[in-house]
Protein backbone atom coordinates (compact mmCIF):
# COMPACT_ATOMS: atom_id res chain seq x y z
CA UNK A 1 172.68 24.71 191.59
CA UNK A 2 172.37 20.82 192.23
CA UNK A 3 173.69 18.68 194.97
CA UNK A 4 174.86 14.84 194.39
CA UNK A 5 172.41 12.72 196.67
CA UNK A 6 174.58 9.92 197.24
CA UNK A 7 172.46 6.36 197.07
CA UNK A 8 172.72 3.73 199.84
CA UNK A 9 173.62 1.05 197.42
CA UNK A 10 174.08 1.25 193.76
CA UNK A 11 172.85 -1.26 191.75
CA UNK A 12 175.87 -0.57 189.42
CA UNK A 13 178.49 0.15 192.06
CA UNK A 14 181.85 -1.08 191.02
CA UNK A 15 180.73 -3.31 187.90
CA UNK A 16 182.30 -2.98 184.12
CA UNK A 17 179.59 -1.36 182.02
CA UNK A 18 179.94 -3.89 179.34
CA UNK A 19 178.83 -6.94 181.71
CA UNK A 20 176.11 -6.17 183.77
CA UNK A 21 172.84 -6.57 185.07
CA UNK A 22 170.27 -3.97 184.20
CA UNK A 23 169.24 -2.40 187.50
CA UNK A 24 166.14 -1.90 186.50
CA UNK A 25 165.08 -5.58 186.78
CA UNK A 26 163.86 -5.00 190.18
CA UNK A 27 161.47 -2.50 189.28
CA UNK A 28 159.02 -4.81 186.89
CA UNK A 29 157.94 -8.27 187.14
CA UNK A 30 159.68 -9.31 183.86
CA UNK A 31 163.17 -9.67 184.79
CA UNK A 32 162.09 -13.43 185.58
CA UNK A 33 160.56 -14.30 182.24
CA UNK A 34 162.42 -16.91 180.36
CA UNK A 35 163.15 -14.65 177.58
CA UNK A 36 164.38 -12.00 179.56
CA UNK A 37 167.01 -14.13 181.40
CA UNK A 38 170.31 -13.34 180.76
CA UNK A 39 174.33 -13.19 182.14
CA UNK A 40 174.76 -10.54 180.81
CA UNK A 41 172.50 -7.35 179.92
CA UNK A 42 174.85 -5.41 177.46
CA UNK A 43 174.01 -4.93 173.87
CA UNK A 44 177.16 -4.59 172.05
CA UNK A 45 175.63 -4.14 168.55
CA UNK A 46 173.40 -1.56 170.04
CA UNK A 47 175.38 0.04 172.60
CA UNK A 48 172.51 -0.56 174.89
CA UNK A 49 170.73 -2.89 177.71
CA UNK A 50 169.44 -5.51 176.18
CA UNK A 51 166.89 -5.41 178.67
CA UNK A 52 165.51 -1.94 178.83
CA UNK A 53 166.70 -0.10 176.14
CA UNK A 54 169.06 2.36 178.37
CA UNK A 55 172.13 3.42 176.03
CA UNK A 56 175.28 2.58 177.45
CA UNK A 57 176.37 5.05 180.29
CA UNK A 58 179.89 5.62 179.27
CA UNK A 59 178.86 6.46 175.58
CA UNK A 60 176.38 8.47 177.06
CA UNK A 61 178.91 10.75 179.84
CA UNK A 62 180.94 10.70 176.86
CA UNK A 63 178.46 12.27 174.49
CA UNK A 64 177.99 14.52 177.27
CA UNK A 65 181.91 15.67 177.94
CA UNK A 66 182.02 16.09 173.89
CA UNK A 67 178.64 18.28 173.57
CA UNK A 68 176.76 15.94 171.21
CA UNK A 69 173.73 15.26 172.80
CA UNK A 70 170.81 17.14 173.55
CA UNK A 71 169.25 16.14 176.59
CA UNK A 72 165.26 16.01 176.43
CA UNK A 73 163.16 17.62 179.32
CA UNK A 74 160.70 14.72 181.07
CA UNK A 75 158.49 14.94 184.38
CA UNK A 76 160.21 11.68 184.81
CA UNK A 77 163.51 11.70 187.57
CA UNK A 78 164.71 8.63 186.46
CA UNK A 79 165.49 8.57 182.20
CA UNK A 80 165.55 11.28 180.17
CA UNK A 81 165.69 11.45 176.67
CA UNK A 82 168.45 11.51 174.23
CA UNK A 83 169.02 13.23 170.41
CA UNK A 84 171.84 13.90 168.34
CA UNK A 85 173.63 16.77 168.14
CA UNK A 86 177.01 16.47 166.26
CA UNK A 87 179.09 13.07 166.34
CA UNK A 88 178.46 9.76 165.60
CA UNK A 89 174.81 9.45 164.26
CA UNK A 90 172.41 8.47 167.51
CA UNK A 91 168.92 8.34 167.14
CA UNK A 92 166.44 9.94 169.89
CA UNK A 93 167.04 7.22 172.51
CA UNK A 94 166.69 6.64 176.48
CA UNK A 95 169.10 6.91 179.09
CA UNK A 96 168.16 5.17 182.44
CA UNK A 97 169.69 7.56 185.53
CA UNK A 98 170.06 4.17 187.68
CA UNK A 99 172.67 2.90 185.07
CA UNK A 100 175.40 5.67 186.04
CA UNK A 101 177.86 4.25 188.67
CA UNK A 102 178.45 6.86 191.82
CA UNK A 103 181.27 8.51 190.11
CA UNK A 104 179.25 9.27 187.07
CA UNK A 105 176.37 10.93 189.02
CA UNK A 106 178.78 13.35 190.59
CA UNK A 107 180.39 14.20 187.75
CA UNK A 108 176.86 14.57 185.85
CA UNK A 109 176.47 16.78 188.93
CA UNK A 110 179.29 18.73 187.92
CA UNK A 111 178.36 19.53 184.51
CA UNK A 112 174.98 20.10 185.68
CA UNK A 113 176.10 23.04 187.73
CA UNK A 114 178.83 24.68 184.82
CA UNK A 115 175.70 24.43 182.95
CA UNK A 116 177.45 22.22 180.49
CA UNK A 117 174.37 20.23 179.66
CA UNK A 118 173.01 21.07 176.40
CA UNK A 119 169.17 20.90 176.61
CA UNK A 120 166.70 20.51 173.58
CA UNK A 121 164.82 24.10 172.99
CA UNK A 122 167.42 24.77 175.94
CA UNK A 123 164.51 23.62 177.88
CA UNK A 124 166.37 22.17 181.40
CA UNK A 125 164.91 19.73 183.84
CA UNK A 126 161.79 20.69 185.76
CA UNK A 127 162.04 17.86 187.44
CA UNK A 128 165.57 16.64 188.15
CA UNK A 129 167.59 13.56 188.45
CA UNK A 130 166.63 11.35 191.24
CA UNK A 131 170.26 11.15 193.09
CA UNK A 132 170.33 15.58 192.63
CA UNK A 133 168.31 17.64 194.57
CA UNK A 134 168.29 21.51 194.59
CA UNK A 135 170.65 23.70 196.76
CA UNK A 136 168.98 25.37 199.79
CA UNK A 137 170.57 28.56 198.34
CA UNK A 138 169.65 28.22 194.96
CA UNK A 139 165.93 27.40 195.90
């Protein structure tokens, strides 16, 4: 079992999914560069950020809540990797954990825990999300 680790701040907290900054600007020195400015980092064409390639997070709880993704195991606890598994044709994309708003994590949580994720070569995550961590009973 997983716990939600509720974040001081989220970068996303409270903002419209299709107009917003990518949170991971912060993290790299690029979010400056001329080309990389933008209002507004939503791909509508792609579904996407523009800016790092993160599909959108309501398609992607979405996917989830329907079954058809497969969720790709990573030593990574930030993105994990995304395939198609029934639906609307996706190719093997990245989601970005720091685009889901608070009340996504939790519910992520949720299906976490009523093992509702479906994993590729049901291999689950070794290393989990960053906002989970492990329950003290479940080790």
């Amino acid at each position: 079992m997983a716990e939600f680790r509720p974040a001081g701040n989220s970068a996303m907290k409270g903002r419209s999914m299709k107009q917003f900054k990518c949170p991971r600007r912060a993290e790299t020195g690029f979010g400056d560069i001329l080309f990389y400015k933008r209002e507004n980092d939503y791909d509508e064409a792609r579904d996407n950020c523009f800016y790092c390639g993160s599909l959108d997070p309501d398609t992607f709880m979405a996917r989830i809540e329907g079954g058809t993704i497969l969720l790709g195991a990573t030593d990574k606890n930030y993105k994990v990797y995304v395939t198609n598994d029934g639906g609307d044709s996706l190719a093997t994309v990245k989601f970005y954990f720091p685009h889901l708003s608070e009340e996504q994590k939790k519910r992520f949580v949720e299906l976490m825990n009523e093992k509702k994720l479906k994993f590729e070569g049901g291999i689950g995550f070794y290393v989990l999300p960053f906002f989970c961590r492990r329950s003290p009973a479940h080790g």
